[in-house]
PDB file of N, CA and C in Angstrom:
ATOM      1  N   UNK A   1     -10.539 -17.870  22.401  1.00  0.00           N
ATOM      2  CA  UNK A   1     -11.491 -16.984  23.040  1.00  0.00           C
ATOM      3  C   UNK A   1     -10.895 -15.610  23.195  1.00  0.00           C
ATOM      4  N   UNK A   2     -11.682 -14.638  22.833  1.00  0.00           N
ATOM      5  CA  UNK A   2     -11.340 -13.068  23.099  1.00  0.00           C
ATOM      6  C   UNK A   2     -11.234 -12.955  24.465  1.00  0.00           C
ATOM      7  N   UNK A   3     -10.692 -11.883  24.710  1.00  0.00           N
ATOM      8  CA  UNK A   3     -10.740 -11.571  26.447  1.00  0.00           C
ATOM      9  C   UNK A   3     -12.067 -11.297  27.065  1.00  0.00           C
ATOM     10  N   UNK A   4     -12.922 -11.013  25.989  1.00  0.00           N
ATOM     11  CA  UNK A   4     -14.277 -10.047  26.143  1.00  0.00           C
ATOM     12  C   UNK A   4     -15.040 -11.297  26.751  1.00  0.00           C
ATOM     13  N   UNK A   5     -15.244 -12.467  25.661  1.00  0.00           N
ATOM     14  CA  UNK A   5     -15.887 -13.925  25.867  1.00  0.00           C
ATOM     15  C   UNK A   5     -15.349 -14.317  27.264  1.00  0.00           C
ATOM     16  N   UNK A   6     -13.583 -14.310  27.653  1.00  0.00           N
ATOM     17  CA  UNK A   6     -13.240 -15.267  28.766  1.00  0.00           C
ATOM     18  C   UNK A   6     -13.912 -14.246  30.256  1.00  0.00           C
ATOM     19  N   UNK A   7     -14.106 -12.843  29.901  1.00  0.00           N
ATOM     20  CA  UNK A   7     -14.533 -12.093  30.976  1.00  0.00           C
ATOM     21  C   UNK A   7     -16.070 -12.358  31.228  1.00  0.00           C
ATOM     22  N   UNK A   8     -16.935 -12.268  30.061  1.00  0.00           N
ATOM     23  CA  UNK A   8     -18.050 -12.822  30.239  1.00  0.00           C
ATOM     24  C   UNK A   8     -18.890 -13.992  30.862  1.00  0.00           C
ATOM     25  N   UNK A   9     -17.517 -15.239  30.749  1.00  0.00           N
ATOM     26  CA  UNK A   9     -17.433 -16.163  31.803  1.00  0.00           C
ATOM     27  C   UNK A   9     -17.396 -16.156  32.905  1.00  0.00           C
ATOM     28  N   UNK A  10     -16.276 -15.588  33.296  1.00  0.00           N
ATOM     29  CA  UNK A  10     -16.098 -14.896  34.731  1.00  0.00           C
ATOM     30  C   UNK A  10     -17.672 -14.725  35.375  1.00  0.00           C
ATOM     31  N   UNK A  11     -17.988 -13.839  34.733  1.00  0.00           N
ATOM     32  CA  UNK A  11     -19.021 -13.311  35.491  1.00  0.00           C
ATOM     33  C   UNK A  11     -20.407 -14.454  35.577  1.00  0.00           C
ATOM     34  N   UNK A  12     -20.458 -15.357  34.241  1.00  0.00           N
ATOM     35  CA  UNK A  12     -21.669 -16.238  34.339  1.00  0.00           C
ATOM     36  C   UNK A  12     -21.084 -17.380  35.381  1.00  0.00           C
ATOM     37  N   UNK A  13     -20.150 -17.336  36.012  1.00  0.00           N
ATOM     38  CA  UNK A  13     -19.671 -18.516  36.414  1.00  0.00           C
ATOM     39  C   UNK A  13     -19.407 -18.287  38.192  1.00  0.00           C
ATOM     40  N   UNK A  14     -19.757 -17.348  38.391  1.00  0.00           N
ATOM     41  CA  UNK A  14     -19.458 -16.454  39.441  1.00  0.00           C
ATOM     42  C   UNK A  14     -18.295 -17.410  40.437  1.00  0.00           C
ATOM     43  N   UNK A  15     -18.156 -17.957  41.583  1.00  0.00           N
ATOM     44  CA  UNK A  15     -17.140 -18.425  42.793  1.00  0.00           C
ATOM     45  C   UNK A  15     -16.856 -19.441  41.892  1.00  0.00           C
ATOM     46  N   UNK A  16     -15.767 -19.720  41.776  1.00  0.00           N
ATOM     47  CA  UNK A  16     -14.680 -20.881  41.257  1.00  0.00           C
ATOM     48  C   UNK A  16     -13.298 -21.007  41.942  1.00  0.00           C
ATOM     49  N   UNK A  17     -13.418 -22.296  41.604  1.00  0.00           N
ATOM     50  CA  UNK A  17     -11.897 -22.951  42.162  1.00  0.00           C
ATOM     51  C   UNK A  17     -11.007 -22.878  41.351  1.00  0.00           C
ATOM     52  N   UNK A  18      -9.672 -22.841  42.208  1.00  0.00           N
ATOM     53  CA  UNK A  18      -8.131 -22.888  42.018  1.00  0.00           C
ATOM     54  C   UNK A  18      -8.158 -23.180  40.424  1.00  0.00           C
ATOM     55  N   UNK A  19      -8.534 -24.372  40.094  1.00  0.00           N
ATOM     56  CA  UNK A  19      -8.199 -25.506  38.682  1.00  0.00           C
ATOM     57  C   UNK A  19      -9.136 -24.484  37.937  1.00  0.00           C
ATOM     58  N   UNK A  20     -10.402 -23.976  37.862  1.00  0.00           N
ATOM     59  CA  UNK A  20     -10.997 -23.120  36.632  1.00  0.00           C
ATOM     60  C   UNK A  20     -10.641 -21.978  36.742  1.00  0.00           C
ATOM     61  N   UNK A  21      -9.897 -21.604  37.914  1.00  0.00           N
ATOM     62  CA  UNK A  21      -9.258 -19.713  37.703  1.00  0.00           C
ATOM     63  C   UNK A  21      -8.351 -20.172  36.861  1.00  0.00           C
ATOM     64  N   UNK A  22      -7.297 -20.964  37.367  1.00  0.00           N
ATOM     65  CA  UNK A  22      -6.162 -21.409  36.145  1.00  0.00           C
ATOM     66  C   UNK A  22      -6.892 -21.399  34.604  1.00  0.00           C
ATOM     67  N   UNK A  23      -7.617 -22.079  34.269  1.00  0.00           N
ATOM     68  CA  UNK A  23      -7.848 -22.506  33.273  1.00  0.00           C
ATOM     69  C   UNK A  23      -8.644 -21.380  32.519  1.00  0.00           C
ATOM     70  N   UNK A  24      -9.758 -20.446  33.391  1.00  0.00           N
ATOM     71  CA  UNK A  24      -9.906 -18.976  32.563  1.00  0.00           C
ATOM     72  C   UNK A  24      -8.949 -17.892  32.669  1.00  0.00           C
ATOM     73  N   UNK A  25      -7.857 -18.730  33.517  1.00  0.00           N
ATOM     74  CA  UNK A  25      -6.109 -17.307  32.935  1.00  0.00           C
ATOM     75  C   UNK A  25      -5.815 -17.682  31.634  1.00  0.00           C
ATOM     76  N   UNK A  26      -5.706 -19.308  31.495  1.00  0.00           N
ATOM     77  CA  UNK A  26      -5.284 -19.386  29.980  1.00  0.00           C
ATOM     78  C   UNK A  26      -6.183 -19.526  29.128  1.00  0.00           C
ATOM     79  N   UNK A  27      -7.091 -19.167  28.898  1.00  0.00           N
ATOM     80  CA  UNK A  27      -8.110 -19.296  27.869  1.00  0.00           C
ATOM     81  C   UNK A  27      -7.554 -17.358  28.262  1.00  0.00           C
ATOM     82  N   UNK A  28      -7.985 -16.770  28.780  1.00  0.00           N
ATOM     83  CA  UNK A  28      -7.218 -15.365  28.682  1.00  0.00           C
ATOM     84  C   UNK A  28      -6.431 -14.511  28.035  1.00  0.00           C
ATOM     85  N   UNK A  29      -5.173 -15.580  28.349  1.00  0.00           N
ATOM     86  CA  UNK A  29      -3.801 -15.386  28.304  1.00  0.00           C
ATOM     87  C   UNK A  29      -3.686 -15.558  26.489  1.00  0.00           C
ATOM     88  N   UNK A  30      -4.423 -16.471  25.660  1.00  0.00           N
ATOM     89  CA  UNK A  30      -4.570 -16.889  24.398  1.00  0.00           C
ATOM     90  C   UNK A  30      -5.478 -16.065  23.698  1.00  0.00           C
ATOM     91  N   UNK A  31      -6.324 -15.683  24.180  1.00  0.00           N
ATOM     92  CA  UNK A  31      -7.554 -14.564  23.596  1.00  0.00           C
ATOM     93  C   UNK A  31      -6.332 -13.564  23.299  1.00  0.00           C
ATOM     94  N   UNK A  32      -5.341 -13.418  24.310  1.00  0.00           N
ATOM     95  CA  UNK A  32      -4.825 -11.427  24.314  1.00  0.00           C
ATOM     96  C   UNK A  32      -3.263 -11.688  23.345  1.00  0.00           C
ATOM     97  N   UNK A  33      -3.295 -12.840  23.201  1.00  0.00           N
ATOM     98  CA  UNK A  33      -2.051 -12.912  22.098  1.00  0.00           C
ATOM     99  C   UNK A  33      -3.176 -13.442  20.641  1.00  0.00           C
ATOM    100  N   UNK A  34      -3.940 -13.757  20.513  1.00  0.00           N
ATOM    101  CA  UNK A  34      -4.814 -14.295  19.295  1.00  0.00           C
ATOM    102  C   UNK A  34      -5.191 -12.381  19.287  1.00  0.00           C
ATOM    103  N   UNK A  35      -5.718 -11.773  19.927  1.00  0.00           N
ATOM    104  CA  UNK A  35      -5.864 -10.114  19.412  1.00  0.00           C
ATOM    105  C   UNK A  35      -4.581  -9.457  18.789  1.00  0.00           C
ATOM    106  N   UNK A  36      -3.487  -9.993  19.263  1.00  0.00           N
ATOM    107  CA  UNK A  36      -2.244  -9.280  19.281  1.00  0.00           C
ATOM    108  C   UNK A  36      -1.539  -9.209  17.586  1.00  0.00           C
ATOM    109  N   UNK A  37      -1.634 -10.918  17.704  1.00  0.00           N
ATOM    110  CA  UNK A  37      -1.405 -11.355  16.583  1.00  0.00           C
ATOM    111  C   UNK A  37      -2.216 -10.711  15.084  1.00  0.00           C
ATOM    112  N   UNK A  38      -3.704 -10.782  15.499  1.00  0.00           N
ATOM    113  CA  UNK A  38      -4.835 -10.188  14.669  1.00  0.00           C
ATOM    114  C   UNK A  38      -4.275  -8.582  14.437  1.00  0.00           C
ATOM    115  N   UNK A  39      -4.268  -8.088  15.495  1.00  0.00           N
ATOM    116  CA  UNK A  39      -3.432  -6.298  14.937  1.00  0.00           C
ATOM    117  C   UNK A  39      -2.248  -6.178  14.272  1.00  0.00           C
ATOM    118  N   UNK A  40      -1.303  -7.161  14.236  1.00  0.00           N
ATOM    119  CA  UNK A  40      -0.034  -6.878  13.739  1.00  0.00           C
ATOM    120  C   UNK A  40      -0.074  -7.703  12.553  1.00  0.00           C
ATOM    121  N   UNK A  41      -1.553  -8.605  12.120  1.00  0.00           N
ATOM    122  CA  UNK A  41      -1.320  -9.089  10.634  1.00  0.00           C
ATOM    123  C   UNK A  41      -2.142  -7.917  10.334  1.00  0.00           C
ATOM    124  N   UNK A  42      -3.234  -7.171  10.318  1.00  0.00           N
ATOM    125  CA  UNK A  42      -3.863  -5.882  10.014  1.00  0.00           C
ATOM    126  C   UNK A  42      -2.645  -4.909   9.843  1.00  0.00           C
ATOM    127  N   UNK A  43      -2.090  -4.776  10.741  1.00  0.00           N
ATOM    128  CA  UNK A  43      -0.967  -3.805  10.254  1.00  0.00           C
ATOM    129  C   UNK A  43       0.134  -4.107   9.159  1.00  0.00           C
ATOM    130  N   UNK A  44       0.112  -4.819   9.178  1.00  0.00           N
ATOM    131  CA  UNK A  44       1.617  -5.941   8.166  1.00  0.00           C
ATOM    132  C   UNK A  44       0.711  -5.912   6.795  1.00  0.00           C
ATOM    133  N   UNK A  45      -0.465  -6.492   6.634  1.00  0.00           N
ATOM    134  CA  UNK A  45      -1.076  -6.186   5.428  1.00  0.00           C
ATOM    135  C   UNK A  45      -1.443  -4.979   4.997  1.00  0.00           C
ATOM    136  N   UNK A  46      -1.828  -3.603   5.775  1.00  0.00           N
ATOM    137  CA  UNK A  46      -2.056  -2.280   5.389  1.00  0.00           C
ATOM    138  C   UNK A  46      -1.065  -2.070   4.498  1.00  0.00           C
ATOM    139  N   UNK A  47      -0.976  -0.818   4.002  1.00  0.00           N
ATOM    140  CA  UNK A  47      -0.184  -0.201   3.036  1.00  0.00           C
ATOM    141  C   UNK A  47       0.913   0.201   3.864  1.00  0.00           C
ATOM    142  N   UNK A  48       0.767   0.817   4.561  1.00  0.00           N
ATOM    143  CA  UNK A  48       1.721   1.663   5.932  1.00  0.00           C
ATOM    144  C   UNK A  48       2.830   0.924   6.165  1.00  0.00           C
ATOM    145  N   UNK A  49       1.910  -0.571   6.930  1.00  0.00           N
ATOM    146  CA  UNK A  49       3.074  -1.511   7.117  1.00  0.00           C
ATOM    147  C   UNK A  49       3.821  -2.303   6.645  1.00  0.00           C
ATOM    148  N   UNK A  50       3.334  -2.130   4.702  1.00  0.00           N
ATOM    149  CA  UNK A  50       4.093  -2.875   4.462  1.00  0.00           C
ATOM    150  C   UNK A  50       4.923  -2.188   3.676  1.00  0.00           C
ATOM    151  N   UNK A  51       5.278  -0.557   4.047  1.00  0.00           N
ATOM    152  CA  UNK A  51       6.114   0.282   3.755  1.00  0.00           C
ATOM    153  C   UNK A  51       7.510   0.516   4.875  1.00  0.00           C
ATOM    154  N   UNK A  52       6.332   0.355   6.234  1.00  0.00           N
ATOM    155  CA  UNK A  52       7.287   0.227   7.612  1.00  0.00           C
ATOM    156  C   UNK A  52       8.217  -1.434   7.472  1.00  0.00           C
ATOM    157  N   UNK A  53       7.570  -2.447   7.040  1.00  0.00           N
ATOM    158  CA  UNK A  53       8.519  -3.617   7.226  1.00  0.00           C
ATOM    159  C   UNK A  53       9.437  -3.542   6.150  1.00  0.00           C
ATOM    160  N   UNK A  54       8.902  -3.231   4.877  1.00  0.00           N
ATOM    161  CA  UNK A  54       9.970  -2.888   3.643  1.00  0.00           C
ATOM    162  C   UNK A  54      11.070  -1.649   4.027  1.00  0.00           C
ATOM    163  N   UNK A  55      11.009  -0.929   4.645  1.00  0.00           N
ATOM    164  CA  UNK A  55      11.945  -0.225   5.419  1.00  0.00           C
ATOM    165  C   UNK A  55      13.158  -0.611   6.198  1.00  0.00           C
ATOM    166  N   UNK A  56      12.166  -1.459   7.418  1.00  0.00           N
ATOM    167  CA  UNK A  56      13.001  -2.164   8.047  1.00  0.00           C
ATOM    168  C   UNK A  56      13.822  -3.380   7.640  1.00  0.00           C
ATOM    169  N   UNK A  57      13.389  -4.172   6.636  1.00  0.00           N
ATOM    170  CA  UNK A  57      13.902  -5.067   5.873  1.00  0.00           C
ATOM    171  C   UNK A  57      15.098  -4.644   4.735  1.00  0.00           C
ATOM    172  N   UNK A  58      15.230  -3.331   4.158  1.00  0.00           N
ATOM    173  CA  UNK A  58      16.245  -3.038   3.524  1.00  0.00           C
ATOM    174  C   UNK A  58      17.246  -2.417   4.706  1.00  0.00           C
ATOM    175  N   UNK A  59      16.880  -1.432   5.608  1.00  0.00           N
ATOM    176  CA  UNK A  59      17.631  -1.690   7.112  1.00  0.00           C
ATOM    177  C   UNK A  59      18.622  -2.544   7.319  1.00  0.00           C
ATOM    178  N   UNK A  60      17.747  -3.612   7.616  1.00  0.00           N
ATOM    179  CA  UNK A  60      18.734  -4.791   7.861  1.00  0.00           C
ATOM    180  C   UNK A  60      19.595  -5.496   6.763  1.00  0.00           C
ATOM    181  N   UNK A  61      19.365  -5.397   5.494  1.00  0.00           N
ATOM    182  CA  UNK A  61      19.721  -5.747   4.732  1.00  0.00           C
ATOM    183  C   UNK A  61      20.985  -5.167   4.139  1.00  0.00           C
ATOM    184  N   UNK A  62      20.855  -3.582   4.089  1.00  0.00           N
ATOM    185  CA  UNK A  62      21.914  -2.984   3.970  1.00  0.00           C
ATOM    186  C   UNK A  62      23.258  -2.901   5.029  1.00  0.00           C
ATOM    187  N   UNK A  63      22.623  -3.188   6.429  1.00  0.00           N
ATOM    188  CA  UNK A  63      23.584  -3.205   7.581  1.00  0.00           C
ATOM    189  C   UNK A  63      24.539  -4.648   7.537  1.00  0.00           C
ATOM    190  N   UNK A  64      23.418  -5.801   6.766  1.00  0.00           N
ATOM    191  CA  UNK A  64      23.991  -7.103   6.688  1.00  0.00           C
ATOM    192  C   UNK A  64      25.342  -7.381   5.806  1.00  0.00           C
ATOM    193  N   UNK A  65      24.812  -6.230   4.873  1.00  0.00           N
ATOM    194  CA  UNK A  65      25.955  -6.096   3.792  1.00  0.00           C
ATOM    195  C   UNK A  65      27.203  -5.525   4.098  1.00  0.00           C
ATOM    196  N   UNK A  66      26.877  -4.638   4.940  1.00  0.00           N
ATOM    197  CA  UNK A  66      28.264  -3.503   5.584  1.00  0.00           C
ATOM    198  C   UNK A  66      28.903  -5.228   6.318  1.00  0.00           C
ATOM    199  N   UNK A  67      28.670  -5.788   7.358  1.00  0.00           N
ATOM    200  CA  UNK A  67      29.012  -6.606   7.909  1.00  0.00           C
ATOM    201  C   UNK A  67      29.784  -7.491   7.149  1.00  0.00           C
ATOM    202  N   UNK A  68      28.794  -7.951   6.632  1.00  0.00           N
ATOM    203  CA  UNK A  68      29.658  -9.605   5.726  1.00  0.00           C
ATOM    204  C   UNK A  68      29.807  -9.190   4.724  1.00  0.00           C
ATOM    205  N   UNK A  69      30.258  -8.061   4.238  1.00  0.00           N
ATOM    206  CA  UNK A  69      30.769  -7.518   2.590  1.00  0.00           C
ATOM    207  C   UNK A  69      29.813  -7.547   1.443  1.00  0.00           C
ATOM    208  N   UNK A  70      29.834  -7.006   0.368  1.00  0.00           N
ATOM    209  CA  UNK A  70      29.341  -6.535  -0.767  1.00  0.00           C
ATOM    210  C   UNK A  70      29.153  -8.014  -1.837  1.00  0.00           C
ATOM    211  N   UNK A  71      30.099  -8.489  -1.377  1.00  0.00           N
ATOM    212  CA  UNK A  71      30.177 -10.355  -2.226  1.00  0.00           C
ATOM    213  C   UNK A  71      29.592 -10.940  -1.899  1.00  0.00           C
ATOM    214  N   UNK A  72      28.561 -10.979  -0.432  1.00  0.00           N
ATOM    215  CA  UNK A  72      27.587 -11.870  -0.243  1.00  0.00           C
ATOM    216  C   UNK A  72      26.036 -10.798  -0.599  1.00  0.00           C
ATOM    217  N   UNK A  73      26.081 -10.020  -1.109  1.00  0.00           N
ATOM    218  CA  UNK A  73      24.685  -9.112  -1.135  1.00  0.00           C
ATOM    219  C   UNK A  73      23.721  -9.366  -2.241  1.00  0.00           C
ATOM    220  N   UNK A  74      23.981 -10.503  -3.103  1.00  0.00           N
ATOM    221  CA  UNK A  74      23.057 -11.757  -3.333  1.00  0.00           C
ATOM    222  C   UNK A  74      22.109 -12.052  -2.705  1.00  0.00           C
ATOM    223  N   UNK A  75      22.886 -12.635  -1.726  1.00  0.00           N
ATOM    224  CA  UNK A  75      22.530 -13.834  -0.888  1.00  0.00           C
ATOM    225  C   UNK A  75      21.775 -13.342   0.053  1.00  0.00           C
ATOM    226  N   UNK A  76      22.168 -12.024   0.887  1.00  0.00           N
ATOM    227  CA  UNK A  76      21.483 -11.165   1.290  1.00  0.00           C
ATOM    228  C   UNK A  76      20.023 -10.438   0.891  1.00  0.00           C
ATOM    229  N   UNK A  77      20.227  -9.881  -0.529  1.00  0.00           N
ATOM    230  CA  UNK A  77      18.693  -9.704  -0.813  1.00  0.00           C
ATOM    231  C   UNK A  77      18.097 -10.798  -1.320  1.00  0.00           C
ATOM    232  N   UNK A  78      18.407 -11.831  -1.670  1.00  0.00           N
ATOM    233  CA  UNK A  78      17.410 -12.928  -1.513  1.00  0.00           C
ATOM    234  C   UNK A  78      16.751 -13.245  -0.274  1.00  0.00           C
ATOM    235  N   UNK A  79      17.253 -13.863   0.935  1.00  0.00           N
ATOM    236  CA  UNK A  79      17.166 -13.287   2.324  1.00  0.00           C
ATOM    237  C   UNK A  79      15.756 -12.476   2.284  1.00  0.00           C
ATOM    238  N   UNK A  80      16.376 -11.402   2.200  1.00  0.00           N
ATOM    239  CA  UNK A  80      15.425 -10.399   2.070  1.00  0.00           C
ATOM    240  C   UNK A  80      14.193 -10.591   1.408  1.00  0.00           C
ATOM    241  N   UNK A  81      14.307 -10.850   0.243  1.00  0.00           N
ATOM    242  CA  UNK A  81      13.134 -10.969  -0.490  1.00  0.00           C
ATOM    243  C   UNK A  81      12.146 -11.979  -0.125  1.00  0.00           C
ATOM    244  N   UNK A  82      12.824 -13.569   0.333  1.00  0.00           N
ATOM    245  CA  UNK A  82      12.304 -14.465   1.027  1.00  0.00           C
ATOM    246  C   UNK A  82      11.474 -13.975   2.573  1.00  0.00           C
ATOM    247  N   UNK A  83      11.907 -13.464   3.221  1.00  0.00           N
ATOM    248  CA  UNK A  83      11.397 -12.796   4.210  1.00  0.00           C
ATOM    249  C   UNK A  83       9.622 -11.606   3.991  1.00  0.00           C
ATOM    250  N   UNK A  84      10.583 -10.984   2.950  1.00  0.00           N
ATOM    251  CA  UNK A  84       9.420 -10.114   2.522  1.00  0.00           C
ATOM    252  C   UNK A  84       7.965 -10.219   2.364  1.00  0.00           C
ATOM    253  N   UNK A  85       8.546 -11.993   1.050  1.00  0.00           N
ATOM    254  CA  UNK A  85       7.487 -12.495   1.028  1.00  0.00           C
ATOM    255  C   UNK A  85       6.707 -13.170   2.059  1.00  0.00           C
ATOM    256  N   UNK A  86       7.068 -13.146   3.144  1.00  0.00           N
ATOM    257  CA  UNK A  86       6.210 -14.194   4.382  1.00  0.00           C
ATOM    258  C   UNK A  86       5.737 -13.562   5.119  1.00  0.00           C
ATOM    259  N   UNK A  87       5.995 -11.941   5.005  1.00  0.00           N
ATOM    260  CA  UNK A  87       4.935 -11.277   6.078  1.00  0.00           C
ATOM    261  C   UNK A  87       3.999  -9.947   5.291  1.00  0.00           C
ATOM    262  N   UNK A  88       2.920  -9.754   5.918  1.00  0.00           N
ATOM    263  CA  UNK A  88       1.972  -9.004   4.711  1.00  0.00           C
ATOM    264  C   UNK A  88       1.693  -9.098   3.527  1.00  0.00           C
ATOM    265  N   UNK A  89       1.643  -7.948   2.471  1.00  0.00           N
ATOM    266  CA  UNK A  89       1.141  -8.007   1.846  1.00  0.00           C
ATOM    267  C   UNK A  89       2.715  -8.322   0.443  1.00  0.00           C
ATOM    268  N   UNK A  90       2.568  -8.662  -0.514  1.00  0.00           N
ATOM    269  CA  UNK A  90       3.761  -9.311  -1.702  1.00  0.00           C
ATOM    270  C   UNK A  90       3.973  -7.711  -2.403  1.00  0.00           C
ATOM    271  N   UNK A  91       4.730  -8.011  -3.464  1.00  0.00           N
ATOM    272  CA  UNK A  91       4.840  -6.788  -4.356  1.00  0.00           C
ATOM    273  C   UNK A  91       4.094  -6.321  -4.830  1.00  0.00           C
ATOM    274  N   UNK A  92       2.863  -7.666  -5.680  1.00  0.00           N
ATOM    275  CA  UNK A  92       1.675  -7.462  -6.565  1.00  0.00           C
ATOM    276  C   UNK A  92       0.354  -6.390  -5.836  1.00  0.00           C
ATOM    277  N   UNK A  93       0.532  -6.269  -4.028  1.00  0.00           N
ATOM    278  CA  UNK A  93      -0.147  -5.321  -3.495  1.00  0.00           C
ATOM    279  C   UNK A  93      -1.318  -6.181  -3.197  1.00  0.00           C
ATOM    280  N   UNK A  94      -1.356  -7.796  -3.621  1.00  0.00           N
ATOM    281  CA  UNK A  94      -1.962  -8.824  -3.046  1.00  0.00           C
ATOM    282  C   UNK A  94      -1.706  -9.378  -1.568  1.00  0.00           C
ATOM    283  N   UNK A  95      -2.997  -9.880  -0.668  1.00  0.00           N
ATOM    284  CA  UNK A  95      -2.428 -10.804   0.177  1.00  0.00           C
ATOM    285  C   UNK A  95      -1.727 -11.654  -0.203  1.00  0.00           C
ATOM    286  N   UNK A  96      -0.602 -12.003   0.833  1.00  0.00           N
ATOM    287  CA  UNK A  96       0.255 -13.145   0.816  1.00  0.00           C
ATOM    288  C   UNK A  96      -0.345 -14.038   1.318  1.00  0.00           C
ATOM    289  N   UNK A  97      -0.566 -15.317   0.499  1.00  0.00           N
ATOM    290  CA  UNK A  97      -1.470 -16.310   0.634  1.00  0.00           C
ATOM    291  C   UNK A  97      -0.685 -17.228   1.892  1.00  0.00           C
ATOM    292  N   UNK A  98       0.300 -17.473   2.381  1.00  0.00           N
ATOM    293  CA  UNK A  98       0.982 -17.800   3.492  1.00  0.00           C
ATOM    294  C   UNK A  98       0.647 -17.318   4.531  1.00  0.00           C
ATOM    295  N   UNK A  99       0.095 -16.109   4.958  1.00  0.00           N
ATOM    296  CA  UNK A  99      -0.502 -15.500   6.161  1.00  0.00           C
ATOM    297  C   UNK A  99      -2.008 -15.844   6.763  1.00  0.00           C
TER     298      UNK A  99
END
């Protein structure tokens, strides 16, 4: 449930007890992370973000390398690439069918 739906309740439901306030916090509480989630796969699939996570992903990738040396940077951009592929959009500029 959106927050919009669990508020709409609220109001059709007017005086309630202890056990259904609880229970329209978490029907709430799940609407505002189910929105949350919904904006940050919109963003992760845009173009933007999947320039901002490819950013941040060679970031880390290059810092991983300074760390554990140049002999594991294989293993590292595989890592990487595995990762890549699991959030937004792939190389082909297709959805990633995993999301």
């Amino acid at each position: 449930m959106t927050y919009g739906e669990v508020a709409k309740l609220r109001v059709i439901l007017g005086p309630i007890n202890q056990v259904q306030m609880n229970c329209l916090e978490r029907l709430e509480t799940m609407g505002i992370f189910d929105e949350a989630k919904k904006k940050a796969t919109e963003f992760l699939d845009s173009d933007s973000g999947e320039q901002k996570s490819d950013g941040l992903l060679d970031k880390a990738a290059d810092k991983a390398k300074g760390l554990l040396g140049e002999d594991k940077a294989d293993q590292i951009n595989k890592v990487r690439d595995a990762v890549d592929e699991r959030i937004g959009k792939n190389n082909g500029g297709e959805e990633n069918p995993a999301n």
